[in-house]
Every structure is written in C-alpha cells, then in structure tokens.
C-alpha atoms as a PDB file:
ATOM      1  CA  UNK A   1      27.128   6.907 -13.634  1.00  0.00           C
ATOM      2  CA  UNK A   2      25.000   8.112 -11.089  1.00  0.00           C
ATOM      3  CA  UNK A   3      22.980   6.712  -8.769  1.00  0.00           C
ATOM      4  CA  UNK A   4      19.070   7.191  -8.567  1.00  0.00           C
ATOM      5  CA  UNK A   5      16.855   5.739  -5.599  1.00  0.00           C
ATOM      6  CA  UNK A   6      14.036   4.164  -6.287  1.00  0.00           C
ATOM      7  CA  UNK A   7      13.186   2.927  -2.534  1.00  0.00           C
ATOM      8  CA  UNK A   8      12.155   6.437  -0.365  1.00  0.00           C
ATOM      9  CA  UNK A   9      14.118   8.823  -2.536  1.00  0.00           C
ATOM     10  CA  UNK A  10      14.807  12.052  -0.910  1.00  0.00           C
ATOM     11  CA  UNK A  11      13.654  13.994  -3.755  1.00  0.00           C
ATOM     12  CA  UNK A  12      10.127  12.620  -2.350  1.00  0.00           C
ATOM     13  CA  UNK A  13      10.549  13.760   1.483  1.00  0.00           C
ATOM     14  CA  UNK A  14       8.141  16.638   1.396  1.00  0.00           C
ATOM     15  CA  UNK A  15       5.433  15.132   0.205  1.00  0.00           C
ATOM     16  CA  UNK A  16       5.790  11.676   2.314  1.00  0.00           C
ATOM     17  CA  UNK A  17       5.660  14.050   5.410  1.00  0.00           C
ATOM     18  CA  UNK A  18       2.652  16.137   3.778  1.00  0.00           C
ATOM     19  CA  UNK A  19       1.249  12.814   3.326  1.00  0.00           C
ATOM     20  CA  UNK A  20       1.587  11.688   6.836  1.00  0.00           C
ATOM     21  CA  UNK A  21       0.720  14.610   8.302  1.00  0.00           C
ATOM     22  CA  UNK A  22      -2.952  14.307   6.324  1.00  0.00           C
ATOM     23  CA  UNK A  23      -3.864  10.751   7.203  1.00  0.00           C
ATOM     24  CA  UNK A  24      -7.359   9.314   5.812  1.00  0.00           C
ATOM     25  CA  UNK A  25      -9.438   7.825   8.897  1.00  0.00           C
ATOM     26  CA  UNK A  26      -8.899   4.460   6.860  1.00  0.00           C
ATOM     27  CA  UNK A  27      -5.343   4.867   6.973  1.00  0.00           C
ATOM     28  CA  UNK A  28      -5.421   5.977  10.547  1.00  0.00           C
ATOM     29  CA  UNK A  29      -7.637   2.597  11.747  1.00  0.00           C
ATOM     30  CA  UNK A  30      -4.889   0.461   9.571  1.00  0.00           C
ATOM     31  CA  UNK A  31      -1.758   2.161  10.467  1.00  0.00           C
ATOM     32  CA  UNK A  32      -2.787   1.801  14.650  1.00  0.00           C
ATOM     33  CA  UNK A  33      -3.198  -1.962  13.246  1.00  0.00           C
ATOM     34  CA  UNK A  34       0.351  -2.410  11.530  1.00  0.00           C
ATOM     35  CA  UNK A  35       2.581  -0.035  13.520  1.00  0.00           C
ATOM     36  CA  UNK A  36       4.852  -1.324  16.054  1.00  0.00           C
ATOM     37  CA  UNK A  37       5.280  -4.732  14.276  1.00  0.00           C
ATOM     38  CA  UNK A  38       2.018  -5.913  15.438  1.00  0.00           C
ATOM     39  CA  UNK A  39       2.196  -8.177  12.918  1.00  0.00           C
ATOM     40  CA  UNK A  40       5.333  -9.557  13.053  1.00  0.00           C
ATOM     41  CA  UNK A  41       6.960  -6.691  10.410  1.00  0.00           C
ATOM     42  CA  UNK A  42       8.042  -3.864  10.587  1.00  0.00           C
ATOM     43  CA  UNK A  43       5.757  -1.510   7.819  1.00  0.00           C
ATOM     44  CA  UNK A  44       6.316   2.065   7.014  1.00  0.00           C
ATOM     45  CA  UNK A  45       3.479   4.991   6.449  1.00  0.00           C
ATOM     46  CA  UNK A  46       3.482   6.779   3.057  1.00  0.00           C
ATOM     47  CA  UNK A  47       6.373   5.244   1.386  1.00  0.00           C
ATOM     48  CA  UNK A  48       8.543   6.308  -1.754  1.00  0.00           C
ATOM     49  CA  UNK A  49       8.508   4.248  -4.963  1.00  0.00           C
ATOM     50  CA  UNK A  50       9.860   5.839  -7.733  1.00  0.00           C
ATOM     51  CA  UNK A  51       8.296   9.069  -8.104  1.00  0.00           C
ATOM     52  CA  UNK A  52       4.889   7.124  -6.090  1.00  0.00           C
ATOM     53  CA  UNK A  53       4.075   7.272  -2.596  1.00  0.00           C
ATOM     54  CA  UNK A  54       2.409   4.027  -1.237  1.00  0.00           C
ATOM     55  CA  UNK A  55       0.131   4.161   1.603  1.00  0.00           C
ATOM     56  CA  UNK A  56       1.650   1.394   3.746  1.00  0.00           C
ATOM     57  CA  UNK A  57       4.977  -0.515   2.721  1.00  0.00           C
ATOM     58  CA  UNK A  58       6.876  -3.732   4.194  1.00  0.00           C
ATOM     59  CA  UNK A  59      10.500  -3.606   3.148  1.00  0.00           C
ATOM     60  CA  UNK A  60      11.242  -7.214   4.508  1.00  0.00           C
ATOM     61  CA  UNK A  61       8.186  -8.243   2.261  1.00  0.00           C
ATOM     62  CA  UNK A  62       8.250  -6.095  -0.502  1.00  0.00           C
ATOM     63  CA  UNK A  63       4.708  -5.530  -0.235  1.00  0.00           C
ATOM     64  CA  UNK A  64       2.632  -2.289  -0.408  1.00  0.00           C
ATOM     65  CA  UNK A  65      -0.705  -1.828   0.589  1.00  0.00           C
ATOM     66  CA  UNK A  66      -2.919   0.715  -0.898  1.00  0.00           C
ATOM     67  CA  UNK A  67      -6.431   1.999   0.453  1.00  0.00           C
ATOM     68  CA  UNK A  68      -8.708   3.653  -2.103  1.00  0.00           C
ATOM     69  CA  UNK A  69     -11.803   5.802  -1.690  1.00  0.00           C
ATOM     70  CA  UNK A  70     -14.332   6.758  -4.996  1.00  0.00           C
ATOM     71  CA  UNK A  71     -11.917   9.098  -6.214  1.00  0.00           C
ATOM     72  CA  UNK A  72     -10.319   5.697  -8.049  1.00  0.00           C
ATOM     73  CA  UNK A  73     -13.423   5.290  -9.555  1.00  0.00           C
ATOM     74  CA  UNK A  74     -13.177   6.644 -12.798  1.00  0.00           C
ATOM     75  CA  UNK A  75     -11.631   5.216 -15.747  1.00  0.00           C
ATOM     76  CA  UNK A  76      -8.782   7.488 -15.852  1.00  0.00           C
ATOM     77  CA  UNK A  77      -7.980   7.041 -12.229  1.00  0.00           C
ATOM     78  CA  UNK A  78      -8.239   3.003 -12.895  1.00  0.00           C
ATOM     79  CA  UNK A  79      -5.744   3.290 -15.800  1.00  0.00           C
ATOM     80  CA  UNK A  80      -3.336   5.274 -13.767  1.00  0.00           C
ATOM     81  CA  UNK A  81      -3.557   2.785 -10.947  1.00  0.00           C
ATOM     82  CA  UNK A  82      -2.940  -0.221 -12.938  1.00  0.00           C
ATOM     83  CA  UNK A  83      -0.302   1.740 -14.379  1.00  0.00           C
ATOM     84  CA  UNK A  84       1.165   2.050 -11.008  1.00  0.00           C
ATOM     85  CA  UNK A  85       0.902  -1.784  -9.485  1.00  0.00           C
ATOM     86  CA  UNK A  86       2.673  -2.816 -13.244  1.00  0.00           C
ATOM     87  CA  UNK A  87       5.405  -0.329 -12.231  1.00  0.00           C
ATOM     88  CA  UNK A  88       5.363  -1.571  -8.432  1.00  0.00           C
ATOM     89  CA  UNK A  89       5.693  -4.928  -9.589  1.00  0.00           C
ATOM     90  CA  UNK A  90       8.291  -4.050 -11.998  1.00  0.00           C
ATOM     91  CA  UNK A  91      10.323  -3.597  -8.446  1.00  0.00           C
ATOM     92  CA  UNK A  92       9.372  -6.771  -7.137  1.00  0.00           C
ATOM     93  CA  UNK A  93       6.949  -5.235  -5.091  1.00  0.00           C
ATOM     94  CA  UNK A  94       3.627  -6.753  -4.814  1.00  0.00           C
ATOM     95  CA  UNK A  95       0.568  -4.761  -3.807  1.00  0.00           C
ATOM     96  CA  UNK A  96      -2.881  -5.126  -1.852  1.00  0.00           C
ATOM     97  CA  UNK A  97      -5.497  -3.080  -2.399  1.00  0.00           C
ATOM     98  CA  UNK A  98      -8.458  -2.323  -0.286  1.00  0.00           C
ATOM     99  CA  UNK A  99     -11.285   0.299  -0.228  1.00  0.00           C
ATOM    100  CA  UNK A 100     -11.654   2.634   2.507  1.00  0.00           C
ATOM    101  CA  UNK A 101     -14.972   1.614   3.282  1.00  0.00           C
ATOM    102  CA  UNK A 102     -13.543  -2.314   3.618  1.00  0.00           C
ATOM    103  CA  UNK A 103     -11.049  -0.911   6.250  1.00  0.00           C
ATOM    104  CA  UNK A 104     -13.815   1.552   7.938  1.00  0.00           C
ATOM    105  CA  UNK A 105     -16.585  -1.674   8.160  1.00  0.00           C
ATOM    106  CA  UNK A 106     -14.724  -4.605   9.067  1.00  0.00           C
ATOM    107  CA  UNK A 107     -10.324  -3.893   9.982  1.00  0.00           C
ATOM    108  CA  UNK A 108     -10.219  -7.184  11.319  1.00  0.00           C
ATOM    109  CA  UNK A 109     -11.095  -8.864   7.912  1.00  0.00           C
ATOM    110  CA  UNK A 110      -8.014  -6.630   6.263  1.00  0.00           C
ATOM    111  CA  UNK A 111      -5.653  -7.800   8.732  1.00  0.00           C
ATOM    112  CA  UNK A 112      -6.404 -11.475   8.605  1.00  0.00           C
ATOM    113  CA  UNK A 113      -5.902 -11.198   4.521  1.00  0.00           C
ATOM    114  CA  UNK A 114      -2.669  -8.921   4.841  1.00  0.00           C
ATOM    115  CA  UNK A 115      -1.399 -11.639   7.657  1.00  0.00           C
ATOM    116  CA  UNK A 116      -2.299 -14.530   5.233  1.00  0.00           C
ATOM    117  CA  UNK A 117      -0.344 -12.644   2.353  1.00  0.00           C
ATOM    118  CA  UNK A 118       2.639 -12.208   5.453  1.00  0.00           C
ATOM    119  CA  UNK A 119       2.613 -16.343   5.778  1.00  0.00           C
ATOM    120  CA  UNK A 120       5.341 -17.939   5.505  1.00  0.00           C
ATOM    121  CA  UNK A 121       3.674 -19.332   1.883  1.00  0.00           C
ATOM    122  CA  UNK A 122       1.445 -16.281   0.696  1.00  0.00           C
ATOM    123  CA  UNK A 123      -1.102 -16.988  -1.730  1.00  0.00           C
ATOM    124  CA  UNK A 124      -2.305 -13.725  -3.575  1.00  0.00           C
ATOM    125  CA  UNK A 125      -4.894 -12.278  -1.861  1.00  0.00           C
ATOM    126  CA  UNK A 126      -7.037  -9.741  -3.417  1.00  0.00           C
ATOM    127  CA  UNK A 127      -9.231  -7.294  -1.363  1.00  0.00           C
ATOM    128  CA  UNK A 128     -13.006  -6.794  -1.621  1.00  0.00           C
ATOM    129  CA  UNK A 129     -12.553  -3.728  -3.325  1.00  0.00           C
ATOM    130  CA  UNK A 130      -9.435  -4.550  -5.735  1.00  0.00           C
ATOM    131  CA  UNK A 131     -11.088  -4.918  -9.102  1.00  0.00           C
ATOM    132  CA  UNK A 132      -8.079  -4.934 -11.115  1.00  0.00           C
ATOM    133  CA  UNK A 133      -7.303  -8.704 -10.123  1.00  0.00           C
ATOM    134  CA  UNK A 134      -3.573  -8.003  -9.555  1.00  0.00           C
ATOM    135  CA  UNK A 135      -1.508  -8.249  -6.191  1.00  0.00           C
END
C-alpha cells in the first residue's frame, strides 16, 4: 500500500513557492502579522492540503485561514469554496475566512478574532466577509 500525503505534499511544491512568491497585499499585511509566532504559533504561508493550497495554516491548531477578494463572488466560485472548507474539515482542519478588504481596512480586528479562535477554548469565529457560516 502506498502512502499519499495529504499535509504539504511534494507533488504541490511548485506551486506553494509560485504562490509565495506572488503574495496579495492582504496576505502580505497578515503574514508580517502571524510570522515569527507573533501569536504564540507557529503558521505557515501557502500551505498544501490535498491537492489545495491554503493561504495561511497552523499545524499545532489545525486551522487554515483563507483571504478572499471578488473573484469568490460568483456562484461557481462559492460552490467550489464550500466544496473546499467540507474537504478541509474532512481533515480536521477548521478554516477562517476573511475578505481582503477586512484585512486591508482594519488587520487589527482579524488578529483579535484569529487570537480568540487560538484561545485556549475557541469559539467559532466567522469573519465579516465569510458568508458561508462555516469555520
């Protein structure tokens, strides 16, 4: 039987490094906010799941965090989206969502929700712009 990783695969190096080389501004503003433990964790930039790249991930937490802009807008972007979190939380991962413009207008209001999800006993927190009502 062989053996297929889920958690960063290496089949999915490229494109986390294309990823990180091509940072949003709203993931640049929240990555200068999470790296280096800041927050007491250790979190990771464009991280493998499956065949899925999340924007931010905890490993200690299991948590992603994913910033959206309008391309998630439409209805087929929505449906592939929720199809992702049910697969992310088919790994025990739970998710955050925020919009771009949440982390471009007011970062210190994302970090005090992502610290309150970080407590020692989180209580699903769902950002301003994550209209699916899942975490």
């Amino acid at each position: 039987m062989k053996y297929i990783s889920v958690f960063n695969a290496r089949r999915m190096t490229k494109r986390r490094k294309y990823l990180r080389r091509k940072l949003t501004a709203s993931e640049r503003i929240l990555w200068g906010e999470l790296r280096n433990n800041k927050l007491g964790v250790k979190f990771k930039r464009q991280y493998s799941l499956g065949n899925y790249v999340v924007d931010f991930y905890c490993p200690s937490s299991k948590l992603a965090i994913e910033l959206e802009g309008s391309v998630h807008m439409s209805k087929e972007a929505r449906i592939y989206d929720l199809g992702r979190l049910k697969y992310f939380k088919s790994l025990g991962v739970n998710t955050l969502v925020f919009w771009n413009s949440e982390v471009e207008r007011t970062p210190e209001k994302v970090i005090a929700k992502i610290s309150k999800y970080l407590s020692p006993n989180p209580s699903p927190i769902i950002g301003e712009g994550n209209r699916r009502g899942e975490v």
